[in-house]
PDB file of N, CA and C in Angstrom:
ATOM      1  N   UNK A   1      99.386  82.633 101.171  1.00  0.00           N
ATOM      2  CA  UNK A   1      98.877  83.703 102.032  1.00  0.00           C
ATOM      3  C   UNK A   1      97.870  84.546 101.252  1.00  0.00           C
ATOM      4  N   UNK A   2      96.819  84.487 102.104  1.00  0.00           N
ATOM      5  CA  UNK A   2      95.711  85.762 101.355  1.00  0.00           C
ATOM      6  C   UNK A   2      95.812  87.101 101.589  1.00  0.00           C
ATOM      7  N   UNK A   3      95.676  87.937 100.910  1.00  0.00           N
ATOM      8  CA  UNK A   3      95.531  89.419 101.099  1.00  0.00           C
ATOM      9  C   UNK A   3      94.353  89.481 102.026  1.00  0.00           C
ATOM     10  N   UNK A   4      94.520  90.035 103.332  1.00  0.00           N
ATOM     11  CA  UNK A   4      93.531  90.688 104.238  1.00  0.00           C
ATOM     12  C   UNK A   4      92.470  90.894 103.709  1.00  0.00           C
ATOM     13  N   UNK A   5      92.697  91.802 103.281  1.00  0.00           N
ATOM     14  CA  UNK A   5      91.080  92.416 102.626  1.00  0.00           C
ATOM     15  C   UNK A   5      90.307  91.352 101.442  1.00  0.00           C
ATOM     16  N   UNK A   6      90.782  90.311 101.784  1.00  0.00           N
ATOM     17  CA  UNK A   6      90.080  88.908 100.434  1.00  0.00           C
ATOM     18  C   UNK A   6      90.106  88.274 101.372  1.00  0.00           C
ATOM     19  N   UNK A   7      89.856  87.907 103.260  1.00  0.00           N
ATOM     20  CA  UNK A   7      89.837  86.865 104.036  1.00  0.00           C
ATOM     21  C   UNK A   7      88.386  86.480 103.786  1.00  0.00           C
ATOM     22  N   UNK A   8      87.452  87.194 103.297  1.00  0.00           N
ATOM     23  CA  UNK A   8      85.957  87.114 103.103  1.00  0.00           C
ATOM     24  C   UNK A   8      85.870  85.557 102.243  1.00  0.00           C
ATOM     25  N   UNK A   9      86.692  85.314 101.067  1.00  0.00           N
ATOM     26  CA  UNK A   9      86.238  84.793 100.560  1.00  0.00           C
ATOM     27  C   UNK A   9      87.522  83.897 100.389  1.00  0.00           C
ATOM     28  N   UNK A  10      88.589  83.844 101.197  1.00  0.00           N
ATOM     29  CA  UNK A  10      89.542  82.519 101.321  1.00  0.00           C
ATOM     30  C   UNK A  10      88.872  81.369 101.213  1.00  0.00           C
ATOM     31  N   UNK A  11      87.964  80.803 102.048  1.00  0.00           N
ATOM     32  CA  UNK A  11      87.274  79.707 101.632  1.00  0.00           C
ATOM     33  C   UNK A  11      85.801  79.553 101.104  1.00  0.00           C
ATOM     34  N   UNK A  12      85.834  80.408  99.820  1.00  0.00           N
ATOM     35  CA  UNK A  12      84.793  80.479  99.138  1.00  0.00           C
ATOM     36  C   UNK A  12      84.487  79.526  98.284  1.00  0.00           C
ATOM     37  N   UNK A  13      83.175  79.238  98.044  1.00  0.00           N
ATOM     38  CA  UNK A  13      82.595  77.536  97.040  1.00  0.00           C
ATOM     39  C   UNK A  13      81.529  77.863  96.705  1.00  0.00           C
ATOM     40  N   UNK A  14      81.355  77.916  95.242  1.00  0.00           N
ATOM     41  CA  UNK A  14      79.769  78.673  94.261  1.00  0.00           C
ATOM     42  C   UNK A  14      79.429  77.326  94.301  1.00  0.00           C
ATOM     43  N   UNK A  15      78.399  76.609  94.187  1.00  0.00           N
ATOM     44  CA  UNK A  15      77.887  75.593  94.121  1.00  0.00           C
ATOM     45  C   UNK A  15      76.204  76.097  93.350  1.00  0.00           C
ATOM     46  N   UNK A  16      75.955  75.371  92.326  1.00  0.00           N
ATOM     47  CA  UNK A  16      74.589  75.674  91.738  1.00  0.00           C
ATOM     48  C   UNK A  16      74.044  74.324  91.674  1.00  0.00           C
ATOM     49  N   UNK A  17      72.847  75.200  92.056  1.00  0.00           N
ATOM     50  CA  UNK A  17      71.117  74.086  91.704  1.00  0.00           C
ATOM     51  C   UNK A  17      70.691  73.169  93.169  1.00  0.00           C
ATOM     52  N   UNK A  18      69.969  72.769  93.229  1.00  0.00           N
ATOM     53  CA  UNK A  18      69.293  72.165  94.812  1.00  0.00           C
ATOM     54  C   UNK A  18      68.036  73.153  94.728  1.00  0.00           C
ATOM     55  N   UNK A  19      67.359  72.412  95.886  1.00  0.00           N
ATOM     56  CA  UNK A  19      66.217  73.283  96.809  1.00  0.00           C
ATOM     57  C   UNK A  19      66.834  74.623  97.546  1.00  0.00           C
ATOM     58  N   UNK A  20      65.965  75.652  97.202  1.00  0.00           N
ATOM     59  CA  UNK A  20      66.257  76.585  97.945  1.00  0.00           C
ATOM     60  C   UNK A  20      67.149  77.321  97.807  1.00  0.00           C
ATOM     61  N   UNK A  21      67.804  77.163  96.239  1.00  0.00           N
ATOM     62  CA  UNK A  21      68.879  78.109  95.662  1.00  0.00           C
ATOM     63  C   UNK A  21      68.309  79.457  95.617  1.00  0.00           C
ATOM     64  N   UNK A  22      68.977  80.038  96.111  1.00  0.00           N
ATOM     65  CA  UNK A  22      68.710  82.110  96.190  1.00  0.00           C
ATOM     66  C   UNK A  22      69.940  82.526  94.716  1.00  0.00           C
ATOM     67  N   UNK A  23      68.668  82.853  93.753  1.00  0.00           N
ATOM     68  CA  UNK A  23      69.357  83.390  92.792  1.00  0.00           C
ATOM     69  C   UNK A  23      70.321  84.932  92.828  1.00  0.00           C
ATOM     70  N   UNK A  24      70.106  85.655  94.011  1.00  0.00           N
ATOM     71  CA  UNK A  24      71.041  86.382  94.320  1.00  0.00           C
ATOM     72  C   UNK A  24      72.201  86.239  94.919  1.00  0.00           C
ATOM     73  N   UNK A  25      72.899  84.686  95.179  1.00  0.00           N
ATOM     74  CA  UNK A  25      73.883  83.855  95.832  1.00  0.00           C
ATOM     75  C   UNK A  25      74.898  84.737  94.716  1.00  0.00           C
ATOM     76  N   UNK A  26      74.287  84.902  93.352  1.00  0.00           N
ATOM     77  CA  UNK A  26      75.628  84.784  92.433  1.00  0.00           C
ATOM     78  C   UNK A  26      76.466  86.430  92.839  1.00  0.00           C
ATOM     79  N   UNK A  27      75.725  87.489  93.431  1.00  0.00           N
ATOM     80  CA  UNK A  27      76.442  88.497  93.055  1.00  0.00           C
ATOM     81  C   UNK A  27      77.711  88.934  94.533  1.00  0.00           C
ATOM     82  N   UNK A  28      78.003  87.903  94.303  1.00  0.00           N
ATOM     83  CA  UNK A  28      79.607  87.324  95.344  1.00  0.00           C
ATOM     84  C   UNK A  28      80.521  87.410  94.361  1.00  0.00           C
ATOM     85  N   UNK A  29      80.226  86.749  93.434  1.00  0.00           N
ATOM     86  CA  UNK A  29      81.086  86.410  92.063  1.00  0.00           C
ATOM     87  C   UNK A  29      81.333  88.222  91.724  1.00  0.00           C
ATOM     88  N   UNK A  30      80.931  88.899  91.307  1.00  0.00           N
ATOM     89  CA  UNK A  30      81.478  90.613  90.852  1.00  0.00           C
ATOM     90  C   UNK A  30      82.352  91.033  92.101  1.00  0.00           C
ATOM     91  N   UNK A  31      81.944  91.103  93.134  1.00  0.00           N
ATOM     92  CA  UNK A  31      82.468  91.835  94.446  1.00  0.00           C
ATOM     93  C   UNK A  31      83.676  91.292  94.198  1.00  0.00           C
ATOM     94  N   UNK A  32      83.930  89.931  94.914  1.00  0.00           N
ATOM     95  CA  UNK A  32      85.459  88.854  94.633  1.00  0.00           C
ATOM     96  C   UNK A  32      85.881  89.392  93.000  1.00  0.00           C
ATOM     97  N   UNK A  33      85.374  89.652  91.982  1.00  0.00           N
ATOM     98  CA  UNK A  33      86.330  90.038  90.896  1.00  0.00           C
ATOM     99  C   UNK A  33      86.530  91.329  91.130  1.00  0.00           C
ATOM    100  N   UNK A  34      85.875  92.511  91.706  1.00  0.00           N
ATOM    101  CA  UNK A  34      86.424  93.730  91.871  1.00  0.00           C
ATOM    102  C   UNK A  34      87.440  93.917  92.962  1.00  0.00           C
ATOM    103  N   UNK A  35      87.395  93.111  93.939  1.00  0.00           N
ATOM    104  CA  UNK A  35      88.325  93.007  95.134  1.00  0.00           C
ATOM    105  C   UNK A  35      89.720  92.535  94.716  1.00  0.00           C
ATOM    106  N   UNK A  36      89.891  91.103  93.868  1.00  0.00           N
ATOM    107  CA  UNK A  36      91.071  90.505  92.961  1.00  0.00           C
ATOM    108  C   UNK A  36      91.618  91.614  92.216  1.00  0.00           C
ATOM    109  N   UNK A  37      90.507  92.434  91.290  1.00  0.00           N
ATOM    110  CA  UNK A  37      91.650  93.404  90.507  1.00  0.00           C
ATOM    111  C   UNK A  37      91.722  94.389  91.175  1.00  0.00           C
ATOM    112  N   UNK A  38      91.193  95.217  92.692  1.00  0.00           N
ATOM    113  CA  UNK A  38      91.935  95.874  93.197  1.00  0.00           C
ATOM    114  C   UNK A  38      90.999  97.374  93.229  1.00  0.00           C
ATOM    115  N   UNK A  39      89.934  96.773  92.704  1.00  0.00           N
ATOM    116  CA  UNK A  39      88.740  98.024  91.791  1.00  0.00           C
ATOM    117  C   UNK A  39      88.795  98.910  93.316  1.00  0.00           C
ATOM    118  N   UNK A  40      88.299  98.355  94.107  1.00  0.00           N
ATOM    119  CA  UNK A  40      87.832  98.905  95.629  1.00  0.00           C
ATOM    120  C   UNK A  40      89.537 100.237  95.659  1.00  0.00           C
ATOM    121  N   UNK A  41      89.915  99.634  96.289  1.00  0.00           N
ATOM    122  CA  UNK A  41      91.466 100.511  96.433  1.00  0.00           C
ATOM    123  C   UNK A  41      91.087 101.358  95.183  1.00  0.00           C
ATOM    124  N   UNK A  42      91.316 101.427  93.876  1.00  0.00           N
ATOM    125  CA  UNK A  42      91.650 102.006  93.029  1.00  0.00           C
ATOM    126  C   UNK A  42      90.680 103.241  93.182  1.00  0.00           C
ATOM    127  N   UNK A  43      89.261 103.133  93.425  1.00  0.00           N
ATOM    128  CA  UNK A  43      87.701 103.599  93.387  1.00  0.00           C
ATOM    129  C   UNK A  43      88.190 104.656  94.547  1.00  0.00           C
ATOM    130  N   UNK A  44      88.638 104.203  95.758  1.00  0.00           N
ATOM    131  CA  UNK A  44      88.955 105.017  97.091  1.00  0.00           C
ATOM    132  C   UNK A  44      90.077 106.123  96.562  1.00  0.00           C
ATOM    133  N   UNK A  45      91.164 105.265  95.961  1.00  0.00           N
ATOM    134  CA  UNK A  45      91.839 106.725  95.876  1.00  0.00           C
ATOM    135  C   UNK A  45      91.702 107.748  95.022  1.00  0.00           C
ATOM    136  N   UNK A  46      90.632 107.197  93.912  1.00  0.00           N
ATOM    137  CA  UNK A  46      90.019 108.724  93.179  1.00  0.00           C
ATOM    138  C   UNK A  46      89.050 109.399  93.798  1.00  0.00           C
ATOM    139  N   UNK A  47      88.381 109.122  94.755  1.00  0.00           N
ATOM    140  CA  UNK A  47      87.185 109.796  95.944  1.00  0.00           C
ATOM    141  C   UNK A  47      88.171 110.446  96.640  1.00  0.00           C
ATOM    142  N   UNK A  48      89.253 110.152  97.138  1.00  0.00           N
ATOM    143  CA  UNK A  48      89.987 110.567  98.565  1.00  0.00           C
ATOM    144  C   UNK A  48      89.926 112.480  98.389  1.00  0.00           C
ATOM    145  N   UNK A  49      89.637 112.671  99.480  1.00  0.00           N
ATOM    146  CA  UNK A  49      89.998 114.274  99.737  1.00  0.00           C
ATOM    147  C   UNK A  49      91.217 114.704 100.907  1.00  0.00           C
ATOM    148  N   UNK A  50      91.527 115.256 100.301  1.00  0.00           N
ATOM    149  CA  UNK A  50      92.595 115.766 101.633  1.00  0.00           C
ATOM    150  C   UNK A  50      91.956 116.233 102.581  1.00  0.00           C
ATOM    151  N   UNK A  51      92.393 116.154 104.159  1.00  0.00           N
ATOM    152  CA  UNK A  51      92.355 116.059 105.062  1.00  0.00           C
ATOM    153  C   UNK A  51      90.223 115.962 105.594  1.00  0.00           C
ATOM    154  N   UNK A  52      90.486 114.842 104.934  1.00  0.00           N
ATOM    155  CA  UNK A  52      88.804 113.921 105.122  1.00  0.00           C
ATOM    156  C   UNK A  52      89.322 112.656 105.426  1.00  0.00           C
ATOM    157  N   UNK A  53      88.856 111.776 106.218  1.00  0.00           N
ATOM    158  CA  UNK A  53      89.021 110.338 106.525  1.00  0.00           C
ATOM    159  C   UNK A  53      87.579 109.924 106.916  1.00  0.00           C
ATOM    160  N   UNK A  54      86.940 109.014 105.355  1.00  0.00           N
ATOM    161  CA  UNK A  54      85.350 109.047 105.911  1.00  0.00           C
ATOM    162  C   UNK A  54      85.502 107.452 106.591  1.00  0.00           C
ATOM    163  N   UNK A  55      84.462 107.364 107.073  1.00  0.00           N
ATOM    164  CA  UNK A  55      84.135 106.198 108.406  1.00  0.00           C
ATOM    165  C   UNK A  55      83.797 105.169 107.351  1.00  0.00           C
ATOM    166  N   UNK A  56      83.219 105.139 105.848  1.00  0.00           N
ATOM    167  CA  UNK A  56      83.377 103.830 105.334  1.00  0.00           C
ATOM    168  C   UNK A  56      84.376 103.672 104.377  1.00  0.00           C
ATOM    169  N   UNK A  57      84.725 102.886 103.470  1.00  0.00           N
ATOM    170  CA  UNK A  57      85.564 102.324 102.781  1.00  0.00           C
ATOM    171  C   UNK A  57      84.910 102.848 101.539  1.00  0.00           C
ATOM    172  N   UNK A  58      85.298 103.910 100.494  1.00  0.00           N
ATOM    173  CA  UNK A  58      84.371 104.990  99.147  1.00  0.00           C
ATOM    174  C   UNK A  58      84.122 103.849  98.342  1.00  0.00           C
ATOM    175  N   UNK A  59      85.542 103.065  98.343  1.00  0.00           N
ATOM    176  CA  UNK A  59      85.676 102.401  97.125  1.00  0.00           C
ATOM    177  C   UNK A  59      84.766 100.970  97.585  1.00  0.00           C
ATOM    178  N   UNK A  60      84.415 100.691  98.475  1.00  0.00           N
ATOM    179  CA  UNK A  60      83.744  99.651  98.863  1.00  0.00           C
ATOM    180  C   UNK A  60      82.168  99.506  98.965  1.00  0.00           C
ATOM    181  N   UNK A  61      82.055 101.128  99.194  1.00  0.00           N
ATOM    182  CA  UNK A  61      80.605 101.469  99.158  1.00  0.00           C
ATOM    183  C   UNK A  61      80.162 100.958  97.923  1.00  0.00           C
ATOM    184  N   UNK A  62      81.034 101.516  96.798  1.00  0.00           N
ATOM    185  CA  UNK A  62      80.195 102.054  95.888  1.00  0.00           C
ATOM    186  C   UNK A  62      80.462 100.623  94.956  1.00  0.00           C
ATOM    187  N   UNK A  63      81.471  99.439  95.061  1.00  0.00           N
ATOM    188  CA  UNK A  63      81.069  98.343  94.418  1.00  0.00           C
ATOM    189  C   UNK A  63      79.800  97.575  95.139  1.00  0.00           C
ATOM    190  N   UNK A  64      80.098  97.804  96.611  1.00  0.00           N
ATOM    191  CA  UNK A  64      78.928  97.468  97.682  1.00  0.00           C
ATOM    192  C   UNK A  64      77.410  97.710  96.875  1.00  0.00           C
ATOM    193  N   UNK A  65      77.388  98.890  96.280  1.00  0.00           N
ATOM    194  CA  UNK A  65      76.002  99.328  96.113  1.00  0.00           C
ATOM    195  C   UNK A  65      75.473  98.984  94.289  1.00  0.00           C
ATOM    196  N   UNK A  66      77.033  99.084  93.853  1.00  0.00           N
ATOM    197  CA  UNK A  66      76.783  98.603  91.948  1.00  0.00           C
ATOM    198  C   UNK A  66      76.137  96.838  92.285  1.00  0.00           C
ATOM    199  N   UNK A  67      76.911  95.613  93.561  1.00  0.00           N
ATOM    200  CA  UNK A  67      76.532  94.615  93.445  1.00  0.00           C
ATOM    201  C   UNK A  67      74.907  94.736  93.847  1.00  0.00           C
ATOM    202  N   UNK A  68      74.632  95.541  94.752  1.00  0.00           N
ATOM    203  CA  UNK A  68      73.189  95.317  95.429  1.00  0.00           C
ATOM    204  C   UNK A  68      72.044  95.829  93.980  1.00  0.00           C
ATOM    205  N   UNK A  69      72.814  97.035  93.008  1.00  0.00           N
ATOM    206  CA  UNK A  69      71.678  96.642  91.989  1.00  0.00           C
ATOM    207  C   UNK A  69      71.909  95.997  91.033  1.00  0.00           C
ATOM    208  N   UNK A  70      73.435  95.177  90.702  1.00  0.00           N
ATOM    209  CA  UNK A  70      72.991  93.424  90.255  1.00  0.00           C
ATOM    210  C   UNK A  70      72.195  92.725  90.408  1.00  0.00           C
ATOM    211  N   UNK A  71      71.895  92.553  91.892  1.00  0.00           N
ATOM    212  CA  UNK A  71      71.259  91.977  92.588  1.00  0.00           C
ATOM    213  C   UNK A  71      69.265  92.220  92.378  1.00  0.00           C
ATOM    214  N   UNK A  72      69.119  93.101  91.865  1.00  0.00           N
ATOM    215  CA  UNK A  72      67.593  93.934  91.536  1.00  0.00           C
ATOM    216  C   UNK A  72      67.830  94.919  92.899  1.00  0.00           C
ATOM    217  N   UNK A  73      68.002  95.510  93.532  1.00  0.00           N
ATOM    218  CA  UNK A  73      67.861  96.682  94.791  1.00  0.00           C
ATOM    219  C   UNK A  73      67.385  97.756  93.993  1.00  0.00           C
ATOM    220  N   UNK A  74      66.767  97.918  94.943  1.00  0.00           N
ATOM    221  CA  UNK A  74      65.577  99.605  93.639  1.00  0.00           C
ATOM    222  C   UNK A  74      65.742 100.761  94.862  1.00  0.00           C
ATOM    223  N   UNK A  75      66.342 100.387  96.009  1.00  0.00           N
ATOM    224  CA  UNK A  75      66.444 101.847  96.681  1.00  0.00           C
ATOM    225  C   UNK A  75      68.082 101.525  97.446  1.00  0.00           C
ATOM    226  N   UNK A  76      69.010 102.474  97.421  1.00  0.00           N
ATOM    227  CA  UNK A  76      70.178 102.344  97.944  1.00  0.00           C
ATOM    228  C   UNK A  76      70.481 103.693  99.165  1.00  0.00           C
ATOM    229  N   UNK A  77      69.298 103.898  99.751  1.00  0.00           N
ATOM    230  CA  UNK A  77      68.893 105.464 100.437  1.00  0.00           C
ATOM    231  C   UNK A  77      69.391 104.683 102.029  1.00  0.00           C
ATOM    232  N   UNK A  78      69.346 103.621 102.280  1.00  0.00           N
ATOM    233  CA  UNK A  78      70.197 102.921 103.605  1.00  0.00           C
ATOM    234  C   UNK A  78      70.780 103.708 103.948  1.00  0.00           C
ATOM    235  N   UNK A  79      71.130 103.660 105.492  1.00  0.00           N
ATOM    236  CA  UNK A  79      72.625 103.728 105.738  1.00  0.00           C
ATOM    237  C   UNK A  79      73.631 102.808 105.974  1.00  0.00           C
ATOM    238  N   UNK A  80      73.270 101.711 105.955  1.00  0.00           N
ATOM    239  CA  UNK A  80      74.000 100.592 105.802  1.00  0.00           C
ATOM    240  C   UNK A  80      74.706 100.315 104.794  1.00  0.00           C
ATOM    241  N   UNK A  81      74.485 101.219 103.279  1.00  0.00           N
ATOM    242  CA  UNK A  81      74.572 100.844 102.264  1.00  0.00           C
ATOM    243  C   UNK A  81      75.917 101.641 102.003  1.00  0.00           C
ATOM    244  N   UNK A  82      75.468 103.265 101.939  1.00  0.00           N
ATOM    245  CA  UNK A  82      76.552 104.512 102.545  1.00  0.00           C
ATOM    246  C   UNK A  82      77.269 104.709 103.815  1.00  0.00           C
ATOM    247  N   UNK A  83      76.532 104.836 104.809  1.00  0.00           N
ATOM    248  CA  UNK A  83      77.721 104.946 105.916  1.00  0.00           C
ATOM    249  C   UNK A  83      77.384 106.634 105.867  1.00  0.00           C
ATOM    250  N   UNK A  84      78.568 106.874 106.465  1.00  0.00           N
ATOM    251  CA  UNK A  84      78.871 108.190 106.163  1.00  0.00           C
ATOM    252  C   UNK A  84      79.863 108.509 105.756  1.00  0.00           C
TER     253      UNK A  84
END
């Protein structure tokens, strides 16, 4: 049985090299290791404020946004990125 919050990548498969490899395929690999050790949860409950319940996931944002500048991202000003 998988943990819910890892159904993303239950049937996950890195495969390298071919035509048309997107060298940003790899930054799946950090997210799935911060999700396994739990980083996300851990990240949320040092953000949490009492009686605040924000509309995204703190701890998700913010590995969300460390992978996107793995990735090269030079602006994280989205709201897709934050939420609110």
């Amino acid at each position: 049985m998988v943990d819910p919050a890892l159904g993303w990548s239950e049937k996950l498969s890195v495969e390298v090299g071919g035509a048309g490899t997107v060298a940003q395929a790899g930054v799946v690999l950090p997210r799935l290791l911060a999700d396994r050790l739990g980083l996300c949860t851990e990240l949320a409950g040092v953000m949490a404020r009492a009686g605040f319940v924000p509309l995204r996931h703190r701890g998700r944002a913010l590995v969300d946004a460390a992978c996107s500048l793995a990735a090269g991202a030079t602006c994280l000003g989205s709201g897709s990125v934050w939420g609110a």
